[in-house]
Structures are given as structure tokens and as C-alpha cells.
Protein backbone atom coordinates (compact mmCIF):
# COMPACT_ATOMS: atom_id res chain seq x y z
CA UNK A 1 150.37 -198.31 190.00
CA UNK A 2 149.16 -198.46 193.51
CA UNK A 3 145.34 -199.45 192.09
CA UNK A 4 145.96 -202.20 189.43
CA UNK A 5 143.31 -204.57 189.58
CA UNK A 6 145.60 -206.49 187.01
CA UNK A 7 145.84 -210.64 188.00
CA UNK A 8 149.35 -211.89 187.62
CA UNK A 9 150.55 -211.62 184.23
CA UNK A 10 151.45 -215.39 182.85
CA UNK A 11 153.74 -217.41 180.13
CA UNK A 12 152.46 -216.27 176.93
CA UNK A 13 153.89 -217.31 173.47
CA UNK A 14 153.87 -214.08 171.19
CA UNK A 15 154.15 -216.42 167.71
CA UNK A 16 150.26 -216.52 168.81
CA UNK A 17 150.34 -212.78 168.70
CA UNK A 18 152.55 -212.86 165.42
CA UNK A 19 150.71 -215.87 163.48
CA UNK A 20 150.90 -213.67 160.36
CA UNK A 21 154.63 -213.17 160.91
CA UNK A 22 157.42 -215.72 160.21
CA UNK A 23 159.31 -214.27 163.20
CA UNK A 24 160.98 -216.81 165.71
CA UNK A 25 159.44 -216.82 168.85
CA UNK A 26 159.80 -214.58 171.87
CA UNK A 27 157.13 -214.08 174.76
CA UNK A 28 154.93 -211.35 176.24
CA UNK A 29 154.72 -210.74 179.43
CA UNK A 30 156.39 -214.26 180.13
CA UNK A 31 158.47 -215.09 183.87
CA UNK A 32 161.58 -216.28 182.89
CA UNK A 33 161.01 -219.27 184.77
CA UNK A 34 158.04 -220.69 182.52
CA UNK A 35 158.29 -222.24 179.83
CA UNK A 36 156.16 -220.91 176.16
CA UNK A 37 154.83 -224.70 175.60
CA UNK A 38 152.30 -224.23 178.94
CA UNK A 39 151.65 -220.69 177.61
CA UNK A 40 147.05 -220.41 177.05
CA UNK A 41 146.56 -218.76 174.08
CA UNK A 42 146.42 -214.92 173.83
CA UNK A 43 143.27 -213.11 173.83
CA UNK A 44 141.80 -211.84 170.86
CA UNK A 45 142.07 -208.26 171.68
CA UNK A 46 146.15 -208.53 171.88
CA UNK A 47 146.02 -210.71 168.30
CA UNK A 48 143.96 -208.52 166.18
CA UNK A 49 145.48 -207.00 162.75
CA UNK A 50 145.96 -203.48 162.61
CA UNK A 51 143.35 -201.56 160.47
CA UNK A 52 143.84 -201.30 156.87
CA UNK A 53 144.44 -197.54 156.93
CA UNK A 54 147.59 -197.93 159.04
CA UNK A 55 148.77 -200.68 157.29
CA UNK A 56 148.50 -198.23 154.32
CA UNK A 57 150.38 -195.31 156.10
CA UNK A 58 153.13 -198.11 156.97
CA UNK A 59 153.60 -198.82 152.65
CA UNK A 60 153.44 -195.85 152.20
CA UNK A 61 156.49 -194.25 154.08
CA UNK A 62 157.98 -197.31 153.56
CA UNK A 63 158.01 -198.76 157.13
CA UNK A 64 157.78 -202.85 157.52
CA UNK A 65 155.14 -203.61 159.87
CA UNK A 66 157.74 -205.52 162.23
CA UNK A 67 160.09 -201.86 162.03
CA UNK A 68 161.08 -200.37 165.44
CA UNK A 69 158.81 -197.86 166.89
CA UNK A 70 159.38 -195.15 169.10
CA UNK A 71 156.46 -193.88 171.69
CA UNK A 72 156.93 -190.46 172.59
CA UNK A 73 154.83 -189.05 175.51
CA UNK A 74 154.10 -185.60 176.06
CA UNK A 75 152.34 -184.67 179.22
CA UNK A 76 151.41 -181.13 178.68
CA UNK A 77 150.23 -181.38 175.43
CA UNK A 78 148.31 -184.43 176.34
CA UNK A 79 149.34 -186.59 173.64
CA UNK A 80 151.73 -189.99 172.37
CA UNK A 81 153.69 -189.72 169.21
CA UNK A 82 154.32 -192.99 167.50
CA UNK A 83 157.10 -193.20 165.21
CA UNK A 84 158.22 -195.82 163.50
CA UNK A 85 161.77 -197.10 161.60
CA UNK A 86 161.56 -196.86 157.68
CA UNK A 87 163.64 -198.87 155.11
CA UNK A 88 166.28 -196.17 155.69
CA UNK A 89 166.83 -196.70 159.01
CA UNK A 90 165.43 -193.12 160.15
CA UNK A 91 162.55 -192.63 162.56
CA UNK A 92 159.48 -190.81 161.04
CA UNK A 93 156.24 -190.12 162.60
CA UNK A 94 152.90 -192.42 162.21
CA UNK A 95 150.11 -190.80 164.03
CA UNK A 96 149.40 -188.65 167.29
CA UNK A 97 146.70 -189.95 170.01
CA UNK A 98 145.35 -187.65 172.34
CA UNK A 99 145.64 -188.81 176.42
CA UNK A 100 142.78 -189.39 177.56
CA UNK A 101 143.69 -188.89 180.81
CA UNK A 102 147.20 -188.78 182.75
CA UNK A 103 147.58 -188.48 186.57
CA UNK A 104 150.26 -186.31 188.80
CA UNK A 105 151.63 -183.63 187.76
CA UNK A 106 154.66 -181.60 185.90
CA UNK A 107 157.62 -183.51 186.62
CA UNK A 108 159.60 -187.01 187.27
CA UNK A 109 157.50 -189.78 189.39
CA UNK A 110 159.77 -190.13 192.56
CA UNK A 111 158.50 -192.97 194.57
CA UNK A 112 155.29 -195.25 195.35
CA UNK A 113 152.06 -193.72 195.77
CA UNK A 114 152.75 -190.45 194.42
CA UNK A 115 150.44 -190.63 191.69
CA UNK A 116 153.36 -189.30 189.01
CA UNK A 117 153.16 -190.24 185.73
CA UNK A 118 157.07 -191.10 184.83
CA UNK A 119 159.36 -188.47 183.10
CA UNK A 120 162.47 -190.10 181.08
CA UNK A 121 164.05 -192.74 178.79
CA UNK A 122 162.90 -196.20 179.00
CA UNK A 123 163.09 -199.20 177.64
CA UNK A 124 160.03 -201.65 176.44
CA UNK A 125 160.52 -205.51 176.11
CA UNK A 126 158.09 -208.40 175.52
CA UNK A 127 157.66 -209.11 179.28
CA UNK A 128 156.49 -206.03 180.13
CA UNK A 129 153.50 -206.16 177.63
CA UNK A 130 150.00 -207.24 179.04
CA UNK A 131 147.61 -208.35 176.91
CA UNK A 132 145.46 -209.45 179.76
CA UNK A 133 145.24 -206.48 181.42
CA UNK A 134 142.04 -205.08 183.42
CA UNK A 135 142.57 -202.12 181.82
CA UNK A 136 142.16 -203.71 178.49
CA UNK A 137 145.39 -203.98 177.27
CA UNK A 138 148.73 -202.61 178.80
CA UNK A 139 152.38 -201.53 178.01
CA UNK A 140 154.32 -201.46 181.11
CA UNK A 141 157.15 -198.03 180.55
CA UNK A 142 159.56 -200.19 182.44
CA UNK A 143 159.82 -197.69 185.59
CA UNK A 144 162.18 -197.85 187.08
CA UNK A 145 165.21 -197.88 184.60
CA UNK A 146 168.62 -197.37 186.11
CA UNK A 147 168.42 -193.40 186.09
CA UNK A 148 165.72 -193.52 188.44
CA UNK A 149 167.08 -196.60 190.59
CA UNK A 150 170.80 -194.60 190.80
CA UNK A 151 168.53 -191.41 191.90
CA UNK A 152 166.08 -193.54 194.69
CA UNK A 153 163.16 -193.07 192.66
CA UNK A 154 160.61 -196.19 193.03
CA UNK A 155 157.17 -196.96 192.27
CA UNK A 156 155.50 -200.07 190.25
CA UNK A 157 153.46 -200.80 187.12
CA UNK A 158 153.01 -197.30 185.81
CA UNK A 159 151.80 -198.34 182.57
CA UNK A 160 150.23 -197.07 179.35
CA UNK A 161 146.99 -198.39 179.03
CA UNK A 162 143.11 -198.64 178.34
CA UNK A 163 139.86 -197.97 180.38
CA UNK A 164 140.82 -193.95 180.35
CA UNK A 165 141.49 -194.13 184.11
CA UNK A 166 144.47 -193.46 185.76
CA UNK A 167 146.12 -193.63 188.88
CA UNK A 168 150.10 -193.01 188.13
CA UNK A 169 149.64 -193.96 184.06
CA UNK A 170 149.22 -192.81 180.93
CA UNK A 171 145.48 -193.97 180.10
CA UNK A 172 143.83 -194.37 176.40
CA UNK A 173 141.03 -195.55 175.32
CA UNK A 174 140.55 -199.22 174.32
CA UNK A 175 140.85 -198.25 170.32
CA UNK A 176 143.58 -195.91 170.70
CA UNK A 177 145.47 -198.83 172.99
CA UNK A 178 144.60 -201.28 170.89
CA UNK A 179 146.43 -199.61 167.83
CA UNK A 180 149.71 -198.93 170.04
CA UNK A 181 150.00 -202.14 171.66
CA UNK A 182 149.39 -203.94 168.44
CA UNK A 183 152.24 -201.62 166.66
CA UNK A 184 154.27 -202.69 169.88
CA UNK A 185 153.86 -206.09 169.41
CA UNK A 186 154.96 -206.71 165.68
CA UNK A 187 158.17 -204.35 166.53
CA UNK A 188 158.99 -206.90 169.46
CA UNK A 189 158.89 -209.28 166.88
CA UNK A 190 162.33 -210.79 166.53
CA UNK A 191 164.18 -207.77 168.21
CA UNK A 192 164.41 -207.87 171.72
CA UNK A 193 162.96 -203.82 173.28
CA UNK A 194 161.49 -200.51 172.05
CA UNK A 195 161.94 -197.35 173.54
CA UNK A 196 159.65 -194.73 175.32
CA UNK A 197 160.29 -191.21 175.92
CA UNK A 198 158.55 -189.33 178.34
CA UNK A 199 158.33 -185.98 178.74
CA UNK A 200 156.75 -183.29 181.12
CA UNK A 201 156.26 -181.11 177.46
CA UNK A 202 157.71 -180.45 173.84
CA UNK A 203 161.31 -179.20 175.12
CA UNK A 204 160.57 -175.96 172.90
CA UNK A 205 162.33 -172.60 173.87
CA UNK A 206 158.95 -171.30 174.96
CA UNK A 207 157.77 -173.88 177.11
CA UNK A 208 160.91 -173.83 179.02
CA UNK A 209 160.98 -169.89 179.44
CA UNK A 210 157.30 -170.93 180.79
CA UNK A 211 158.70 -173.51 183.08
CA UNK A 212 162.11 -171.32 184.17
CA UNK A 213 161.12 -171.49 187.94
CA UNK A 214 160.19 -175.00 188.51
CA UNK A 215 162.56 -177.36 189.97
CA UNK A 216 162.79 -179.90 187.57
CA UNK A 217 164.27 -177.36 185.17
CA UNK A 218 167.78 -178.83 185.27
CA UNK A 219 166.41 -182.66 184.89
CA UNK A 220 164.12 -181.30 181.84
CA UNK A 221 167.19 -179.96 180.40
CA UNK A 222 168.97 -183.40 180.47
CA UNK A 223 166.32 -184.80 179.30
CA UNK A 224 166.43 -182.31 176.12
CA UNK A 225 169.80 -183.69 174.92
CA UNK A 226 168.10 -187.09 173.57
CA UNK A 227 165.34 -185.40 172.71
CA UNK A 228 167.56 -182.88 170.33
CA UNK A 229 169.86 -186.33 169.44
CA UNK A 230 166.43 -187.44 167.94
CA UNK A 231 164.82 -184.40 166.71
CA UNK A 232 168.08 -183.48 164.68
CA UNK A 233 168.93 -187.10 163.22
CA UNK A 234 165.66 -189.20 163.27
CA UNK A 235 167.48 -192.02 164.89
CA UNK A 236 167.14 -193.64 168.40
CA UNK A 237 169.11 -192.41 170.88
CA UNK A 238 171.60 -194.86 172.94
CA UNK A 239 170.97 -194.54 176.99
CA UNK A 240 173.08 -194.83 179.31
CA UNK A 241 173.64 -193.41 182.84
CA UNK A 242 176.53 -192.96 185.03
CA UNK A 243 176.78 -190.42 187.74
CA UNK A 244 173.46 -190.67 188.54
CA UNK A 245 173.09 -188.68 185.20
CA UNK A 246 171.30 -189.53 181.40
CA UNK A 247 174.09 -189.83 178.85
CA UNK A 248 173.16 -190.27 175.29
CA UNK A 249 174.95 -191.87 171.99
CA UNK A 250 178.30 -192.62 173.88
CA UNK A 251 180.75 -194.42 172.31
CA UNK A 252 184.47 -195.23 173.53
CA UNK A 253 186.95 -192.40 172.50
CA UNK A 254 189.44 -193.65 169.30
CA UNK A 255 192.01 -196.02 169.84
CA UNK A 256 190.51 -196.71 173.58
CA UNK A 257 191.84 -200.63 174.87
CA UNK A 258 188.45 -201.20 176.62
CA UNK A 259 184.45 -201.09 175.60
CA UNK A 260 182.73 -198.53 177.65
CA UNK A 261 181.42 -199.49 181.50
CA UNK A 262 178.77 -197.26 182.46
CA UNK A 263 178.13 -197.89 185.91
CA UNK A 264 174.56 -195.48 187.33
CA UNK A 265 175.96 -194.07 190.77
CA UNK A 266 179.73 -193.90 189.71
CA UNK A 267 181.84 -191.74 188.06
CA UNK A 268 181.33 -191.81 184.16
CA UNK A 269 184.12 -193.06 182.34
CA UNK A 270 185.52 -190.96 179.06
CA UNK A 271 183.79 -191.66 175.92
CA UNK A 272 183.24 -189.34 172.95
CA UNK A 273 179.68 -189.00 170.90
CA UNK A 274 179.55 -189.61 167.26
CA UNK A 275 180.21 -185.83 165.26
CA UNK A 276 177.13 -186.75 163.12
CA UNK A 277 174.89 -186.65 165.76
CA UNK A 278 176.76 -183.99 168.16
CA UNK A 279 176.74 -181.93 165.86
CA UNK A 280 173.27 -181.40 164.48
CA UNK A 281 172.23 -181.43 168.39
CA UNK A 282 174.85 -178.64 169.53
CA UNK A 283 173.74 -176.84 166.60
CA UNK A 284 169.98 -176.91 167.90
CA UNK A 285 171.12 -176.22 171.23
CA UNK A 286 172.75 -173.30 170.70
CA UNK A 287 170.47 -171.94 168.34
CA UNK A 288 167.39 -172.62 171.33
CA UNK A 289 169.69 -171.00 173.80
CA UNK A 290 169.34 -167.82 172.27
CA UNK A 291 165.91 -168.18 172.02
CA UNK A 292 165.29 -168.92 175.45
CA UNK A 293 167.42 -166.22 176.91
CA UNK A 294 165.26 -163.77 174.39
CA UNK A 295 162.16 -165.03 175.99
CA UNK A 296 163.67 -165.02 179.97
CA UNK A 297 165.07 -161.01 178.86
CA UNK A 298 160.93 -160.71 177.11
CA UNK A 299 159.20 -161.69 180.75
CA UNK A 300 157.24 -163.73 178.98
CA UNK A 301 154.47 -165.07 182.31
CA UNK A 302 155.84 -168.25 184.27
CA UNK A 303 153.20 -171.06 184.43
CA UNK A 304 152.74 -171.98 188.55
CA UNK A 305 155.28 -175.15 189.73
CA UNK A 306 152.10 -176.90 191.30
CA UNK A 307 148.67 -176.81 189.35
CA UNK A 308 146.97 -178.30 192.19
CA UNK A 309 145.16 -180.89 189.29
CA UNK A 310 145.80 -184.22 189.40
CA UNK A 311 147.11 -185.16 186.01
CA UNK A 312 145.33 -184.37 182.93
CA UNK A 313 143.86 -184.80 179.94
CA UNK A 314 143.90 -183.87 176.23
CA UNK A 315 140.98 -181.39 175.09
CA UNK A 316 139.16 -183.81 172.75
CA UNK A 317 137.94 -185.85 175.93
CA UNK A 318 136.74 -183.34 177.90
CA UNK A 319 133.48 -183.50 176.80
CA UNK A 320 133.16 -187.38 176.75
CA UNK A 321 134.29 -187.62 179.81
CA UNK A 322 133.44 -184.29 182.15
CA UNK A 323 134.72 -184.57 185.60
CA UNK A 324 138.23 -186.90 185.34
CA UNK A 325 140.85 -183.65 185.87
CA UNK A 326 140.17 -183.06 189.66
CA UNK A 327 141.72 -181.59 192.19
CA UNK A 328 145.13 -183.50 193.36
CA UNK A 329 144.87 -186.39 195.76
CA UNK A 330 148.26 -186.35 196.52
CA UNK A 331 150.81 -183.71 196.21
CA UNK A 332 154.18 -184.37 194.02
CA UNK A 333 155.61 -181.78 195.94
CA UNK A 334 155.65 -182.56 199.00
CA UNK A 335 158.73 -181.51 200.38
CA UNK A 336 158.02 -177.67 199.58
CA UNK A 337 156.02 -175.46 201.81
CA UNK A 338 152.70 -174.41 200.90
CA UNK A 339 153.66 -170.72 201.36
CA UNK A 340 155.99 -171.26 197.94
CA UNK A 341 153.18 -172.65 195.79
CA UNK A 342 150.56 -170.53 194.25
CA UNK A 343 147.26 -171.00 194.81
CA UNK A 344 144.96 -174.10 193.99
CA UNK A 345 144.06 -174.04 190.32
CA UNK A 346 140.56 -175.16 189.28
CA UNK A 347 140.33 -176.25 185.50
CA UNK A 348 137.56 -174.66 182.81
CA UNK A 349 135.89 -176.67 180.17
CA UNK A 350 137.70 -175.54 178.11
CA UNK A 351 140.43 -177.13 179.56
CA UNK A 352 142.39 -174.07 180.81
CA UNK A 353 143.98 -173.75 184.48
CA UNK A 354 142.32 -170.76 186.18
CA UNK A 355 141.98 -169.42 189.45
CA UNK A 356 138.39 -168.21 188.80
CA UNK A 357 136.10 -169.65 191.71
CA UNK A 358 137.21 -172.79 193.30
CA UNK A 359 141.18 -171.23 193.29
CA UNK A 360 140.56 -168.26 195.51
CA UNK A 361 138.87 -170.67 197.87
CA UNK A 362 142.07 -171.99 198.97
């Protein structure tokens, strides 16, 4: 993120962040090179307990507080899924936070200074948390991860954070962070990543038929296969890429002499995916293909490839905080010619894109 203010992030021992836990200890946000005894002490702020009611939820679906979690982003809708691993082994939902604001717009960040929030699969571990962050407290998404590298994508710190500002990141507000980074933290305890999921919308039917004409329509649709691996089983989807592609839940075909090499930029090597997870997904695939190709036959109205916003944010800030969805400082799409992109949008309080004053202007 072009504007952090961030200092340098330092050795820090997380059994300061874990002093409840028994855990052995790993680090956040700590070089390789230092060493955890020189480590100062974390800040209170990245220490504190979770409150008592989500401590609750956790007993109640039976989830240990150090269980993996899953953060699923959905730019769109303006919101972050947490989900987190009960004594099953399955992946149910905790709670939903509303974005308080998100910059870019619709589709993948593709290099420095673009102002996109990321799109993808990535993968969280101790070093890339912040708890002494400008912006409160911070969760780095990792970007980029070897899909994006393999593709020439590039751009740094694009993070999930406090402060409700943002500049190429997924900003909360301090309480809201403060509850995801400290669910983050006890999951990193004794296991070595999480994973994030990013994505421009819920890959419904219907907000694909919406989106039929943008260009990141084929990416989207890769992007759907983990997301349907997830949705159908409640379990974490393996990543890999090869071919400058996403693959998910490979494993090497039966009787195969050698464990599977996925290498990003070359050719992917054979490998099957477990029946009990293809086939819940190709059942939900098929069964949305229909319903998209109903919708496409339907008309149903295409939303515009460019907004002309920078980023947004979900409808139960608006009020707070009048004024942060403004007109884009950069354009993502730079490489098409204004005479393909509709005309500027302006945004009501409401929080619906119009063309209503400001957008016939342009």
C-alpha cells in the first residue's frame, strides 16, 4: 500500500500474544534473521482476550479458540466472513463485519499504485501480522502469492486493517479489527498459516449474469471452483498454481511414482481431485450453469465494467462516515479506452451507483 505510514515491523514473540495458551512459540511479524529473546513486548491492543460473547459463540458450535479460521472477503457486498474449524474438522461461519471502506474497484489488483484491493487465494502466516500498525492493527493478505507473481501482478502491503481508511486495503474499524486479528492470532497458534479468500462478489448465478461483460469474467470463474470446493464441503481448499492458473484440492493420480510438482508458469502436471469434493462442486456447478444461462437468455441489466468510484464501502458506514466513496483517483482499467466505459457514476446516500447529476457531467 503505496501510503503506509507503518514503521518497520520488528521481532515479536507471539507466546506474549498467547500467554493464556500453552502453545509453543512462533512469532508475529518477526524477520527471520532476529531472534524472539530481543523481541519488546507486544502492545496491549494485539494481546487483549476476545469478548465473552464470542468466546460463547466459539463453545457453542464447538470451535477451540486456537481452531483454523477462514477470512472470506467480499467486495461488492462490502463485508468479511469469518469462519472458523469445529471439533469435526468442517468450517462453519462465526460472524459477518461490514467494510468500512475498500479502495479500487471490481477486479484483481495488477501492480503498484493501482489502488486495487486484491482478488484471490492467499495465504496468512505469523510474519505477516502487525500488531504495531498505524492503522491500529494489521493483517497483511500476503499479495502477492504465486498466482499473481506467475501472472506479473505486483504491489506491496495491501492489508486488512483499522483506521477505516484505505488506499489499496480492506479497512475496519479498530473494534471490528481488533476481533479479527485477535481470532487470527490464537489460530496461528501452533499451526503455521490461515487462509484468505478474496472475492470481487458472492460467485452467485445472478451476480455473474450481472457481471457477463466485464473482463475479469473468466478469472472470477476460476476463482469460483474453490469457492464451490468450500461452499459444498465446509473444508479448506488446497492451492496450488501451475500454468499460470488456480488449481484446487489436487492430489497425485493412484498408483503415481512421484508427489505432485506444481511449478506457477509451467505446464501442470496430471493429478486427480478427491471424488468427495469433485463431486459435490461439479454438482453445484452444473446446477449454477443452468441458472446463469436462464438469466443471460432473461436479459437480466449488466452492471457497468468501470464504476468510476474508488472502492467502497458497506451501507452501515455511510452515515458515520459521509464522504469516503469518491470519485476514482486512479483508474484499474487503464489499458481500455474511455469510449468502451460508461459514463462516470456518482454514488447516493443510500449507497447506490447512479448517474443522476455528477455522471452526466462527464
Amino acid at each position: 500500500m503505496g501510503m503506509l505510514r507503518a514503521t518497520a515491523v520488528r521481532a515479536l514473540v507471539l507466546a506474549a500474544a498467547f500467554a493464556a495458551t500453552s502453545i509453543p512459540v512462533t512469532c508475529l511479524g518477526q524477520a527471520s534473521t532476529q531472534s524472539p529473546a530481543a523481541a519488546p513486548a507486544l502492545p496491549a491492543k494485539a494481546t487483549q482476550e476476545l469478548p465473552r460473547e464470542l468466546l460463547a459463540l466459539f463453545r457453542q458450535k464447538k470451535m477451540p479458540k486456537t481452531s483454523p479460521i477462514i477470512l472470506r472477503i467480499f467486495k461488492e457486498e462490502a463485508e468479511i466472513e469469518v469462519w472458523k474449524q469445529d471439533v469435526t474438522g468442517h468450517f462453519q461461519i462465526v460472524k459477518t463485519y461490514p467494510i468500512c471502506r475498500w479502495s479500487g474497484d471490481l477486479g484483481p489488483k495488477l501492480h503498484e499504485g493501482d489502488r486495487q484491493t486484491p482478488e484471490g487465494f492467499y495465504t496468512i502466516t505469523p510474519n505477516l501480522m502487525n500488531p504495531n500498525s498505524n492503522w491500529y492493527l494489521a493483517i497483511n493478505t500476503g499479495f502477492p502469492n504465486n498466482f499473481d507473481k506467475a501472472n506479473n501482478r505486483n504491489g506491496t502491503f495491501l492489508m486488512i486493517h483499522g483506521d477505516c481508511s484505505s488506499s489499496g486495503c480492506f479497512a475496519m474499524t479498530d473494534e471490528q479489527i481488533s476481533e479479527i486479528y485477535g481470532m487470527a492470532r490464537d489460530a496461528l497458534a501452533g499451526r503455521p498459516s490461515f487462509q484468505v479468500q478474496a472475492y470481487p462478489f458472492h460467485l452467485t448465478p445472478a451476480n455473474l449474469a450481472r457481471h457477463r461483460t466485464n473482463p475479469n469474467l473468466a478469472f472470477w470463474k476460476m476463482l469460483k471452483i474453490g469457492n464451490d470446493h468450500f461452499e459444498t464441503t465446509h473444508l479448506e481448499p488446497k492451492v496450488d498454481v501451475c500454468d499460470r492458473q488456480y488449481v484446487f484440492d489436487a492430489q497425485a493420480p493412484p498408483h503415481s511414482p512421484t508427489p505432485l510438482v506444481f511449478n506457477p508458469t509451467g505446464k501442470c502436471p496430471a493429478f486427480v481431485v478427491n471424488p468427495k469434493i469433485a463431486g459435490p462442486a461439479q454438482e453445484k456447478q452444473r446446477a449454477d450453469d443452468l441458472e446463469y444461462s436462464q438469466l443471460v437468455e432473461d436479459d437480466v441489466p449488466v452492471a457497468p465494467v468501470y464504476t468510476g468510484l474508488d472502492g467502497g464501502m458497506n451501507q452501515a458506514f455511510l452515515a458515520e462516515y459521509p464522504g469516503r466513496v469518491m470519485l476514482a483517483k486512479a483508474m484499474p482499467y487503464a489499458l481500455y479506452p474511455p469510449t468502451q466505459l460508461p459514463p462516470l457514476a456518482w454514488i447516493d446516500n443510500d449507497g447506490s451507483v447512479t448517474h443522476k447529476l455528477f455522471g452526466t457531467w462527464f
